[in-house]
C-alpha atoms as a PDB file:
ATOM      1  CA  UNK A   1      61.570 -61.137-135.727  1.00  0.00           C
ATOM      2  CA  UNK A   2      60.987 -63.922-133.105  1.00  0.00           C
ATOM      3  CA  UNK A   3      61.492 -67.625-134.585  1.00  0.00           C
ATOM      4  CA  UNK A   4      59.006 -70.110-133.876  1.00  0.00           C
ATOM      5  CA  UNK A   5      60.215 -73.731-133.336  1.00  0.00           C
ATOM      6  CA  UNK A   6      59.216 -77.037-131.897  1.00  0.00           C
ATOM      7  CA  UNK A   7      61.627 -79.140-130.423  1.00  0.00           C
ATOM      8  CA  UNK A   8      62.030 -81.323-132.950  1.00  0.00           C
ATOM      9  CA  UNK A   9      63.038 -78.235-135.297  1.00  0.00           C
ATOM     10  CA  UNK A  10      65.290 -77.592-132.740  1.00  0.00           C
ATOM     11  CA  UNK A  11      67.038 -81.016-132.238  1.00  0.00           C
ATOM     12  CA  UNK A  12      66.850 -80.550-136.527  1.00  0.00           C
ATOM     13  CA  UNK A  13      68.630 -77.204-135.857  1.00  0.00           C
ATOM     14  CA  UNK A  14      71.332 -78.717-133.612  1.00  0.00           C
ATOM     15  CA  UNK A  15      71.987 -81.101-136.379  1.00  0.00           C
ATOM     16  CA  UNK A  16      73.905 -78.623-138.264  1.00  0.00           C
ATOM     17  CA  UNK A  17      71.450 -76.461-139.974  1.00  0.00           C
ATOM     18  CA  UNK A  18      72.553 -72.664-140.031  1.00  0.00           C
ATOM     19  CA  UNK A  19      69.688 -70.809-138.190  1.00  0.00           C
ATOM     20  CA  UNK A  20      69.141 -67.183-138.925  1.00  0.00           C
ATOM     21  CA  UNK A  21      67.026 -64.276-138.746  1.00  0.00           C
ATOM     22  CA  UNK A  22      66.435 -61.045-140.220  1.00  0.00           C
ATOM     23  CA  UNK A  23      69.091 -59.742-137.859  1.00  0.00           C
ATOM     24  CA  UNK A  24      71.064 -63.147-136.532  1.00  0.00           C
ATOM     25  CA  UNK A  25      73.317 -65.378-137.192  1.00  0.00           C
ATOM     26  CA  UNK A  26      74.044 -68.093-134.552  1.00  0.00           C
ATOM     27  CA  UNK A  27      77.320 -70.282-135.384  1.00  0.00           C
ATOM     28  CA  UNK A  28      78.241 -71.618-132.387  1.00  0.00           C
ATOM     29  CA  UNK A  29      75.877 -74.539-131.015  1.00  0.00           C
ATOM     30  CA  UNK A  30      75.086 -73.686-127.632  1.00  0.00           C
ATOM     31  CA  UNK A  31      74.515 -70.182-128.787  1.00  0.00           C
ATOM     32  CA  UNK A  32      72.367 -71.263-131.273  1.00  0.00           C
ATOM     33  CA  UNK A  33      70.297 -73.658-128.983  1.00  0.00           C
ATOM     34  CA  UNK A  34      69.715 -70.643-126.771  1.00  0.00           C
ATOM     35  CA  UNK A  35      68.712 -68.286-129.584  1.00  0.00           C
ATOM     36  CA  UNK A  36      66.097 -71.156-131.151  1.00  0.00           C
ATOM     37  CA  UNK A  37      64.638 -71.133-127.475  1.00  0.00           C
ATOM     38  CA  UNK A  38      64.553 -67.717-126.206  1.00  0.00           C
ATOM     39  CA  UNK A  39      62.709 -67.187-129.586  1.00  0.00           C
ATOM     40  CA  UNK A  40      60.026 -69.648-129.454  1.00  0.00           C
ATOM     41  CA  UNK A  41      56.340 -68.792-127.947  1.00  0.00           C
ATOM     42  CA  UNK A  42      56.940 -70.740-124.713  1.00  0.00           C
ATOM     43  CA  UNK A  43      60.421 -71.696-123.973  1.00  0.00           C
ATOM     44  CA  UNK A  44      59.808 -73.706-121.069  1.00  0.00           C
ATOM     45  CA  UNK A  45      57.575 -75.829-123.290  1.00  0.00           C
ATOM     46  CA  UNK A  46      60.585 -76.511-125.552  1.00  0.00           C
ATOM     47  CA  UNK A  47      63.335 -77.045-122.989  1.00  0.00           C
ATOM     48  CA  UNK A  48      61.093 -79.497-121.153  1.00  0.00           C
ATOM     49  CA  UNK A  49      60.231 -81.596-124.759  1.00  0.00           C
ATOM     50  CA  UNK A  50      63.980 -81.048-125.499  1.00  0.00           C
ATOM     51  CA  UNK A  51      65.966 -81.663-123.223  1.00  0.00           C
ATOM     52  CA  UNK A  52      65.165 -85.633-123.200  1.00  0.00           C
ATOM     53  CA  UNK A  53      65.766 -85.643-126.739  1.00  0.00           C
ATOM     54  CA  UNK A  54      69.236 -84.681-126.749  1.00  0.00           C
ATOM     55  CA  UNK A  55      70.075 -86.953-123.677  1.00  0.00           C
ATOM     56  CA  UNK A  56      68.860 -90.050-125.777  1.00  0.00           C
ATOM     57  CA  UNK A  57      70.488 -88.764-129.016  1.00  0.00           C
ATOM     58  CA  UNK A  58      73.453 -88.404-127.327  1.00  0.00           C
ATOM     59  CA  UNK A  59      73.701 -84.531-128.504  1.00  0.00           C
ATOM     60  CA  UNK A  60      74.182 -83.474-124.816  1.00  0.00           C
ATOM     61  CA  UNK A  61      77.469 -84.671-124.384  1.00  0.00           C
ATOM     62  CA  UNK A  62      80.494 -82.485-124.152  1.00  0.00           C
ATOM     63  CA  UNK A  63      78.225 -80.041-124.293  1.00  0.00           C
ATOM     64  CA  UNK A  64      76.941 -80.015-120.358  1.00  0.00           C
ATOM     65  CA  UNK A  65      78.600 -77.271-118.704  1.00  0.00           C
ATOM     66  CA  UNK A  66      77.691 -74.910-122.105  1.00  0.00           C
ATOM     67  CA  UNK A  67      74.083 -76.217-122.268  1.00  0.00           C
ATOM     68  CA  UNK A  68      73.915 -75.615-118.514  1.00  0.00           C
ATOM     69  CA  UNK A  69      74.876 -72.080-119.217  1.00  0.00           C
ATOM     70  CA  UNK A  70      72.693 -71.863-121.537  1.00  0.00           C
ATOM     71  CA  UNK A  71      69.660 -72.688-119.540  1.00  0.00           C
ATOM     72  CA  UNK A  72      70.856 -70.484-116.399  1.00  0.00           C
ATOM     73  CA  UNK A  73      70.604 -67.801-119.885  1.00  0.00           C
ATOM     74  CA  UNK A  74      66.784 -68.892-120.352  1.00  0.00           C
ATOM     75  CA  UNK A  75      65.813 -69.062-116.488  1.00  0.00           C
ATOM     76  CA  UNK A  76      64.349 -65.811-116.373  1.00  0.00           C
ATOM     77  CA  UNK A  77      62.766 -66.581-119.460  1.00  0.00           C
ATOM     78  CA  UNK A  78      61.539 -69.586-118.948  1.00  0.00           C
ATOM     79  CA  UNK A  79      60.377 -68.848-114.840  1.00  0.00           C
ATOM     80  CA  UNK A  80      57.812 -66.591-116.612  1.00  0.00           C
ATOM     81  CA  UNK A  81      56.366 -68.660-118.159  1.00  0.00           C
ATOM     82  CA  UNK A  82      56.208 -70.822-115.229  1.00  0.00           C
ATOM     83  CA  UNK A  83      56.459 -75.223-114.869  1.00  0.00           C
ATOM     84  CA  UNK A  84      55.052 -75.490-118.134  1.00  0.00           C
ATOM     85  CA  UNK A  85      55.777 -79.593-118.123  1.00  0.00           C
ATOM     86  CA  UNK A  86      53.788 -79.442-115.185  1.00  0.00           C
ATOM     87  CA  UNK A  87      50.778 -77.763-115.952  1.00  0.00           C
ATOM     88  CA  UNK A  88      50.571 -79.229-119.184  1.00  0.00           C
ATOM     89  CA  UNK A  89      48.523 -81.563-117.468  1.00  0.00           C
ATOM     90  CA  UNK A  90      45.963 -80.228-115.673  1.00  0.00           C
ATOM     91  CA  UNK A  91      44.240 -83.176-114.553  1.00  0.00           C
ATOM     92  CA  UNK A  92      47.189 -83.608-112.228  1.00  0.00           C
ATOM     93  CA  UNK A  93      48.171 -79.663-111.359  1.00  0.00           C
ATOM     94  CA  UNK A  94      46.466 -79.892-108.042  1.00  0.00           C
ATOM     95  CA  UNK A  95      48.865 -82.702-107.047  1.00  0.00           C
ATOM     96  CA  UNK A  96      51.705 -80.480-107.950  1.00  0.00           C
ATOM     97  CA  UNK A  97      50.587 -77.630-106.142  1.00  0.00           C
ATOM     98  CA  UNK A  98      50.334 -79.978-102.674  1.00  0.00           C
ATOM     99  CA  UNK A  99      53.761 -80.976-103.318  1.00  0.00           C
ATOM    100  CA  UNK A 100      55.266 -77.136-103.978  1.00  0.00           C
ATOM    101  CA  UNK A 101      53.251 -76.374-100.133  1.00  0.00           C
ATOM    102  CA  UNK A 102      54.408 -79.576 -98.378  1.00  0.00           C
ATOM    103  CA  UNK A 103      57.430 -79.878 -99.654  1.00  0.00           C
ATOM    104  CA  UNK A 104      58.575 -77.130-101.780  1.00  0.00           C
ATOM    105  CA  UNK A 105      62.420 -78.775-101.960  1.00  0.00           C
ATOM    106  CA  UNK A 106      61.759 -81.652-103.722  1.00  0.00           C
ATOM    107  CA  UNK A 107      60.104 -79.248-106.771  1.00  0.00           C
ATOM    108  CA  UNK A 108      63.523 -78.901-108.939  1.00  0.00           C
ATOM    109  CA  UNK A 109      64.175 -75.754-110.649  1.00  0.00           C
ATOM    110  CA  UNK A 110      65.160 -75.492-114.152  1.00  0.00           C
ATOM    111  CA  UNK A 111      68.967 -74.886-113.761  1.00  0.00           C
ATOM    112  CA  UNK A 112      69.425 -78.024-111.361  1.00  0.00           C
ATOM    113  CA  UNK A 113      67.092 -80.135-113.069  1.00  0.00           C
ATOM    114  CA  UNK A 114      69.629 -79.577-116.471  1.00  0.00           C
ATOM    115  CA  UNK A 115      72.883 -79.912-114.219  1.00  0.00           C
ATOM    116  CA  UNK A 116      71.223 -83.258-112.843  1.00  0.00           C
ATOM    117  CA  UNK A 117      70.559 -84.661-116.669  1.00  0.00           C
ATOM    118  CA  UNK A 118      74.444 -83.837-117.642  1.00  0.00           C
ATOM    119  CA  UNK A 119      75.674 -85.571-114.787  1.00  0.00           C
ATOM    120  CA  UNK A 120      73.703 -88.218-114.973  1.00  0.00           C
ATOM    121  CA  UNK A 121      73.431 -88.736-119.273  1.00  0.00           C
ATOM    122  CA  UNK A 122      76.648 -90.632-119.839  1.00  0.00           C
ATOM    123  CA  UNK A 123      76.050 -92.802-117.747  1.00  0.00           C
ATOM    124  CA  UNK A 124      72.282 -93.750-118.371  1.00  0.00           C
ATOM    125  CA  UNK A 125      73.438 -93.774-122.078  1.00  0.00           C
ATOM    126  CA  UNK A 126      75.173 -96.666-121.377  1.00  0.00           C
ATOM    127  CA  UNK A 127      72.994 -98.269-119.605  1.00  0.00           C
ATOM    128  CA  UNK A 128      69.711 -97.935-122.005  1.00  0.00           C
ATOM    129  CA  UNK A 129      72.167 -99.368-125.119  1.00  0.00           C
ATOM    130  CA  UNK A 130      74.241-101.976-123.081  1.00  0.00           C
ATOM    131  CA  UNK A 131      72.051-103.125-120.344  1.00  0.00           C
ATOM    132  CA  UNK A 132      68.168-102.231-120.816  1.00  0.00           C
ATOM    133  CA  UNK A 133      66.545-100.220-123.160  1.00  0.00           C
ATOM    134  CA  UNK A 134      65.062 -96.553-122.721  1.00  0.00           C
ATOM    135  CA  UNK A 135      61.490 -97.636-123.106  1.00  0.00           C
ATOM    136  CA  UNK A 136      61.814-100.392-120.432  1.00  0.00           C
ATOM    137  CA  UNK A 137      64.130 -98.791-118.228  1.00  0.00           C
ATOM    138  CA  UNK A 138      63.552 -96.385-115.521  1.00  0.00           C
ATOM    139  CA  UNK A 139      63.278 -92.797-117.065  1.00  0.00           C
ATOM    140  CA  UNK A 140      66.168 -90.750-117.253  1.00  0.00           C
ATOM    141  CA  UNK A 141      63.282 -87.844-115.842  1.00  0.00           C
ATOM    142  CA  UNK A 142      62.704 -90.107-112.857  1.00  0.00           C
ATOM    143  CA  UNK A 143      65.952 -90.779-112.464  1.00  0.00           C
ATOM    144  CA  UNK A 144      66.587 -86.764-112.149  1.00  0.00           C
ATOM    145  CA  UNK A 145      63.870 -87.110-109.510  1.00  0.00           C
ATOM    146  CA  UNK A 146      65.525 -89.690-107.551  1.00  0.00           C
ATOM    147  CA  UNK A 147      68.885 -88.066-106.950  1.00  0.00           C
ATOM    148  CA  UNK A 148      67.248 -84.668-105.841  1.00  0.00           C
ATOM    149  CA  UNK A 149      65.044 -86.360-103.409  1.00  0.00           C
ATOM    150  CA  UNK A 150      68.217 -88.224-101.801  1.00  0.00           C
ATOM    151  CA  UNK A 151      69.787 -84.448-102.034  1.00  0.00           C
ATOM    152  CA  UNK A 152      67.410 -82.439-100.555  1.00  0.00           C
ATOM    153  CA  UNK A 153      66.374 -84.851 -97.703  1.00  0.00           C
ATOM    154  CA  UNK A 154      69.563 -86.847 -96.673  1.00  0.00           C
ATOM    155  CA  UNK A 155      67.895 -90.186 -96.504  1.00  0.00           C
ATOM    156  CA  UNK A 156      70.612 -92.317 -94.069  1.00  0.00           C
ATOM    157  CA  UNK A 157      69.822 -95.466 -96.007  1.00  0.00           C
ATOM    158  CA  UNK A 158      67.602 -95.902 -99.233  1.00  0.00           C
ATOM    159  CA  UNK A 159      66.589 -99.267-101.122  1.00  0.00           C
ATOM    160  CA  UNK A 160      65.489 -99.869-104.824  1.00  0.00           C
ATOM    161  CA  UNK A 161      63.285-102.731-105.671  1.00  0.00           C
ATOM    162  CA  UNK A 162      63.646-103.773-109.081  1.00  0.00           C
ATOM    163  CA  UNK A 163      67.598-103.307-109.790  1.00  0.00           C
ATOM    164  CA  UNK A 164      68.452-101.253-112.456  1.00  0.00           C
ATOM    165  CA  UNK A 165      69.822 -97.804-113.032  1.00  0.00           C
ATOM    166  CA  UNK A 166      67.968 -97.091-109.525  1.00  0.00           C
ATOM    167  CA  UNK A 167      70.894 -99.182-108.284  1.00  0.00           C
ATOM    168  CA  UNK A 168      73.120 -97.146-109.619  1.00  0.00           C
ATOM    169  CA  UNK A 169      71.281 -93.841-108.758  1.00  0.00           C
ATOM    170  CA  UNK A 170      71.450 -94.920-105.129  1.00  0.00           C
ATOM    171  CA  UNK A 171      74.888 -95.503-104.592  1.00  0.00           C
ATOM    172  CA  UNK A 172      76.011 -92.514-106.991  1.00  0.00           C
ATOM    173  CA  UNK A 173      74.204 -90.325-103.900  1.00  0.00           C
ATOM    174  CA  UNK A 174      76.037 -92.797-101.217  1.00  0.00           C
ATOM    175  CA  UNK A 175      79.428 -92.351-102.540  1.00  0.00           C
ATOM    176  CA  UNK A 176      79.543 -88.720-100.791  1.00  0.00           C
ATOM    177  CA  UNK A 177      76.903 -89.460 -98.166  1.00  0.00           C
ATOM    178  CA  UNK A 178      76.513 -91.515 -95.019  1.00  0.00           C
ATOM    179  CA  UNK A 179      73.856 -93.550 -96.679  1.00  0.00           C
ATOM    180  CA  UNK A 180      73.313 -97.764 -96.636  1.00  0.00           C
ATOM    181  CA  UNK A 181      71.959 -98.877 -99.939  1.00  0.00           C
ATOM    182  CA  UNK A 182      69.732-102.184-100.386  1.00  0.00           C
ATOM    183  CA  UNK A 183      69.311-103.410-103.829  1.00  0.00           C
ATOM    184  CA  UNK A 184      66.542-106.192-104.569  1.00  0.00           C
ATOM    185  CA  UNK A 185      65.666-108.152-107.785  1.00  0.00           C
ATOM    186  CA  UNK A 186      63.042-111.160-108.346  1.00  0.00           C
ATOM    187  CA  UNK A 187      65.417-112.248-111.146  1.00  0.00           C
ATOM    188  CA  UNK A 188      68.873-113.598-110.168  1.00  0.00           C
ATOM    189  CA  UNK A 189      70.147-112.925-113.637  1.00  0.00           C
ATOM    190  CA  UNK A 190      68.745-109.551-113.684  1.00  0.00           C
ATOM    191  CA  UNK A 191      70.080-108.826-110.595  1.00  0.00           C
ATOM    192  CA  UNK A 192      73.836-109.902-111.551  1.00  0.00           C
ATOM    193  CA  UNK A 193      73.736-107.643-114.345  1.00  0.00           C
ATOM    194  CA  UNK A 194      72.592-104.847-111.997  1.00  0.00           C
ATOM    195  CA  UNK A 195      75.245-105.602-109.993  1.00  0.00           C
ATOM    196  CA  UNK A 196      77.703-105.765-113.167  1.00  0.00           C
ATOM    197  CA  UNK A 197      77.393-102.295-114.372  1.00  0.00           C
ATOM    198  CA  UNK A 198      77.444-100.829-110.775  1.00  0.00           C
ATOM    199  CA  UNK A 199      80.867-101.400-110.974  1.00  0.00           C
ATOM    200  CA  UNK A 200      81.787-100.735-114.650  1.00  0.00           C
ATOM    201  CA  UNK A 201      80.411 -97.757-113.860  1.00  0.00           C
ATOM    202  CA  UNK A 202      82.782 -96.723-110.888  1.00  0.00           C
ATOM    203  CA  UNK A 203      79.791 -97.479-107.341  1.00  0.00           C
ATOM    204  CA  UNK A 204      80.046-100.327-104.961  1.00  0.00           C
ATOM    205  CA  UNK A 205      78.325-103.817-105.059  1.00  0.00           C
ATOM    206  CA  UNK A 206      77.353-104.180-102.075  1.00  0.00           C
ATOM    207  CA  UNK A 207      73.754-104.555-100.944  1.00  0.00           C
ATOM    208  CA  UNK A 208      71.964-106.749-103.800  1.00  0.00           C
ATOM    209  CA  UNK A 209      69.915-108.942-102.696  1.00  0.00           C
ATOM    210  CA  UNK A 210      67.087-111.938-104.657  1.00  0.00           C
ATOM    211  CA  UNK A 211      63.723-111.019-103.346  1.00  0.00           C
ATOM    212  CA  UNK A 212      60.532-113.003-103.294  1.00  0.00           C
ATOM    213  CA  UNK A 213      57.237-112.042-101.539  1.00  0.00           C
ATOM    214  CA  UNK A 214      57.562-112.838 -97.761  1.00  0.00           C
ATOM    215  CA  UNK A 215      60.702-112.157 -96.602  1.00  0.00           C
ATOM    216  CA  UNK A 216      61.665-109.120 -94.642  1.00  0.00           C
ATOM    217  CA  UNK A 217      62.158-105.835 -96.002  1.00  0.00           C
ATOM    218  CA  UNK A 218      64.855-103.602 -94.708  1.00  0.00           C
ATOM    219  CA  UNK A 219      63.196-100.643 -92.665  1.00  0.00           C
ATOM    220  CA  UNK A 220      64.632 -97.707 -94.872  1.00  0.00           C
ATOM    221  CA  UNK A 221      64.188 -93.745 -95.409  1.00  0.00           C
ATOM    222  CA  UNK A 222      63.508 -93.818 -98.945  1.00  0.00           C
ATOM    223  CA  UNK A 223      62.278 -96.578-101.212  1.00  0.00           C
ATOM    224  CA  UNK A 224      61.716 -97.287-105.182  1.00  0.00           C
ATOM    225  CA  UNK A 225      59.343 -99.552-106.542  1.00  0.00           C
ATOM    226  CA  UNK A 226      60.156-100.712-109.700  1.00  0.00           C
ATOM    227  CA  UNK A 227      59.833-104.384-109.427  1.00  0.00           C
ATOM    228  CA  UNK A 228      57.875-107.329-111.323  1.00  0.00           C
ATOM    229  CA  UNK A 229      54.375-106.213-113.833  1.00  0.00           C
ATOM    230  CA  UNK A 230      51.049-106.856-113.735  1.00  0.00           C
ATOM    231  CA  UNK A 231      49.331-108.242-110.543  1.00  0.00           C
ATOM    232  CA  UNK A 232      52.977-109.205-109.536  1.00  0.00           C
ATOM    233  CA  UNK A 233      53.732-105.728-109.117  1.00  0.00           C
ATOM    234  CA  UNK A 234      50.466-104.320-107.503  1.00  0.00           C
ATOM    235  CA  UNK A 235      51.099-107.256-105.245  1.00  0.00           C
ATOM    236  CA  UNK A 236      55.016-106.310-104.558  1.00  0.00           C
ATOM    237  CA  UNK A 237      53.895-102.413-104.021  1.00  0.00           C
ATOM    238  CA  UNK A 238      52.389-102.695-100.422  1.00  0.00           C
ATOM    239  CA  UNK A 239      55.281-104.387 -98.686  1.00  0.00           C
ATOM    240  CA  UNK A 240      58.043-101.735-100.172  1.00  0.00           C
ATOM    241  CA  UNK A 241      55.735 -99.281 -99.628  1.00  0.00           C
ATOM    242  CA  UNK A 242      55.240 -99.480 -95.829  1.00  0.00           C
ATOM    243  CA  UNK A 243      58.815-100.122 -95.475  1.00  0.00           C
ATOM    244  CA  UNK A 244      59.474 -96.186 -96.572  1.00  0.00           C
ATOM    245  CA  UNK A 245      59.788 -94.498 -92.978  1.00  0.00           C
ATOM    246  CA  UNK A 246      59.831 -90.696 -95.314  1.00  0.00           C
ATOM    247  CA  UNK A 247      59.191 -91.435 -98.916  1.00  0.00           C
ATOM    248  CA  UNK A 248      58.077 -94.069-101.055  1.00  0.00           C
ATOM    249  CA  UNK A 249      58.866 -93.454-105.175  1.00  0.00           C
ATOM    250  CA  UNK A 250      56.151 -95.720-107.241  1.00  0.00           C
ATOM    251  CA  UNK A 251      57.253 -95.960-111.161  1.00  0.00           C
ATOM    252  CA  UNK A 252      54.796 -96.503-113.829  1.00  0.00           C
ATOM    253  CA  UNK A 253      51.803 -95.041-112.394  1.00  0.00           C
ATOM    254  CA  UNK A 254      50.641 -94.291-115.510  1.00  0.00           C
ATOM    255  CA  UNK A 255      49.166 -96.881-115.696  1.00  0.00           C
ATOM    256  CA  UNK A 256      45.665 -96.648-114.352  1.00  0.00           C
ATOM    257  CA  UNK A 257      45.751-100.255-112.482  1.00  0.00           C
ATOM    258  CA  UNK A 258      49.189 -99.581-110.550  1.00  0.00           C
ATOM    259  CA  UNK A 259      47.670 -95.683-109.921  1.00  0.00           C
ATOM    260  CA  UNK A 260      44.548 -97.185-108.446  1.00  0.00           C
ATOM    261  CA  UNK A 261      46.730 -99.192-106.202  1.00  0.00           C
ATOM    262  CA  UNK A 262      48.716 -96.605-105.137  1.00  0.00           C
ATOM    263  CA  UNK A 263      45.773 -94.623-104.106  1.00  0.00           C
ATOM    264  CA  UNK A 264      44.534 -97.248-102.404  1.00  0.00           C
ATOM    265  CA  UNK A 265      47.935 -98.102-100.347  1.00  0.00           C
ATOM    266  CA  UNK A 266      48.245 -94.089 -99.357  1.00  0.00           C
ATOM    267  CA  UNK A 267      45.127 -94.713 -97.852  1.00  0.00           C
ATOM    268  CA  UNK A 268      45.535 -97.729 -95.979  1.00  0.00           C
ATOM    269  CA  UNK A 269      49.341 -96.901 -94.776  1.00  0.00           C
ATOM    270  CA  UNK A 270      48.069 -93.190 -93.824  1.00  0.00           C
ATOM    271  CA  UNK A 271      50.457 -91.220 -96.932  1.00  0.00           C
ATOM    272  CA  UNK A 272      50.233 -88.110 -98.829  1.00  0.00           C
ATOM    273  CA  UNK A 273      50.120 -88.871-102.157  1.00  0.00           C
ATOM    274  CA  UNK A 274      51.392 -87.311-105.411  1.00  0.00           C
ATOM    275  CA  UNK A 275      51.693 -87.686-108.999  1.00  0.00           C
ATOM    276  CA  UNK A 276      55.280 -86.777-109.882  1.00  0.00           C
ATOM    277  CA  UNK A 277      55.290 -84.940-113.077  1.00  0.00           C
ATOM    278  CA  UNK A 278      58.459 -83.851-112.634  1.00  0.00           C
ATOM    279  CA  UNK A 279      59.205 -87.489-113.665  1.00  0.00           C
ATOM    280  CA  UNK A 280      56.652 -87.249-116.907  1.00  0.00           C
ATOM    281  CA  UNK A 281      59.062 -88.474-120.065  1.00  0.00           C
ATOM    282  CA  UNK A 282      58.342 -88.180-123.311  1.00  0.00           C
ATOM    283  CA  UNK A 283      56.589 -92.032-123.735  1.00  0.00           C
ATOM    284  CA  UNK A 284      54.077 -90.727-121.094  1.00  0.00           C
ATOM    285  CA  UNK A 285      55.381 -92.557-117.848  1.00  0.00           C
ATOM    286  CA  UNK A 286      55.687 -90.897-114.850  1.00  0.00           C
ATOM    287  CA  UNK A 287      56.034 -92.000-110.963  1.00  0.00           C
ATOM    288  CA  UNK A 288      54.038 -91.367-108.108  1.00  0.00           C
ATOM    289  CA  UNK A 289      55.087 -90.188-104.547  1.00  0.00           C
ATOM    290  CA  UNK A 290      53.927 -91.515-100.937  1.00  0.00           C
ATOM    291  CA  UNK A 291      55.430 -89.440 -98.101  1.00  0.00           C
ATOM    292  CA  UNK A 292      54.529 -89.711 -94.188  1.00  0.00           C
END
């Protein structure tokens, strides 16, 4: 008999409840995580509600190389049914579909998408309870996002606008790469903190820099724009924007009035555009992509 879970049920499950069946015991916790999964009606559905769950709970840790093994268990599984936290959203599938033809290696499988989230979680988990919080930081999804893109395309020098975890992102990728980082914050104090858990948490401060509207960007490979709210931030967007030589990573584009100006900056600076959902967390946010 197949068992039929949410996620939450599952995080419930992980908790310490015994889980059984008419023919199953599972005892052991990653065992039991995959058993819970493999038996729901779409797997990929749970792992992608999941997964952010345990990060922020702080289930996840110790347990990354045995979750990890856990998903490469479900892949076949969970490739059938196919990018579910994608096309969960259909009013943004077509933008996902551009991206898998253009540029099918920034699309992150299941299995490296989980081995990204355990290397990244401890350190995130620090930095949402001792430096930001979860809802105002940068998602841990987009986060995920960030670090693949550096992967898979090599930038030689990147530069996050609005210091953060971004910061810390950046140089975590330019620690084994030939890559120059730029760092820039509208808020001193902001900024030293930035700067302040960089190196608590083992990367370089070098780069960070106080921005203000007018003075010269950095030409760079890659860029994130996560800097200011409001009109401040539409304003900040163009600038950082046509600084990106490859790609350009917009947060928050769920809201509509950032989206519209991202549309209307692809446009004018001559981008491909695309709604990441890859970067979709569970509070709705996601980030948006300009490449040239």
């Amino acid at each position: 008999m197949s068992v039929h879970q949410d996620a939450l049920t599952v995080v419930a499950a992980l908790d310490g409840e015994t889980v059984t069946s008419d023919d199953y015991t599972a005892t052991n916790e990653p065992i039991r995580l995959a058993y819970i999964v493999a038996g729901c009606d779409d797997p990929a559905a749970v792992v992608r509600d999941l997964l952010p769950r345990l990060v922020y709970r702080g289930l996840i840790y110790g347990e990354a190389h045995s979750l990890a093994a856990v998903l490469r268990h479900l892949a076949p599984t969970i490739g059938r049914s196919g990018d579910h936290w994608v096309y969960s959203h259909p009013w943004r599938k077509e933008d996902h579909e551009r991206l898998q033809a253009d540029h099918p290696e920034l699309v992150i499988d299941p299995v490296t998408r989980l081995e990204i989230i355990n290397e990244l979680a401890p350190v995130y988990s620090d930095y949402v309870a001792n430096v930001s919080v979860f809802d105002m930081a940068m998602s841990l999804e987009t986060a995920v996002f960030l670090l693949h893109l550096c992967r898979a395309t090599q930038p030689a020098s990147v530069a996050d606008y609005g210091s953060g975890f971004s910061s810390w992102v950046f140089r975590h990728y330019a620690a084994n790469n030939d890559c120059v980082v730029h760092s820039f914050d509208d808020d001193p104090e902001w900024l030293a903190k930035s700067v302040r858990f960089c190196a608590r948490n083992g990367q370089d401060t070098d780069g960070f820099n106080v921005w203000r509207l007018g003075v010269e960007l950095p030409a760079v490979d890659v860029t994130f724009h996560d800097i200011g709210g409001g009109e401040l931030r539409n304003e900040l967007m163009a600038p950082v924007m046509a600084s990106a030589a490859r790609f350009a990573v917009v947060d928050d584009c769920q809201a509509t009035k950032h989206r519209d100006r991202f549309y209307e900056l692809i446009e004018a600076q001559e981008l491909q555009g695309y709604a990441l959902l890859q970067t979709h967390d569970h509070i709705q946010r996601f980030a948006m992509l300009g490449a040239r």
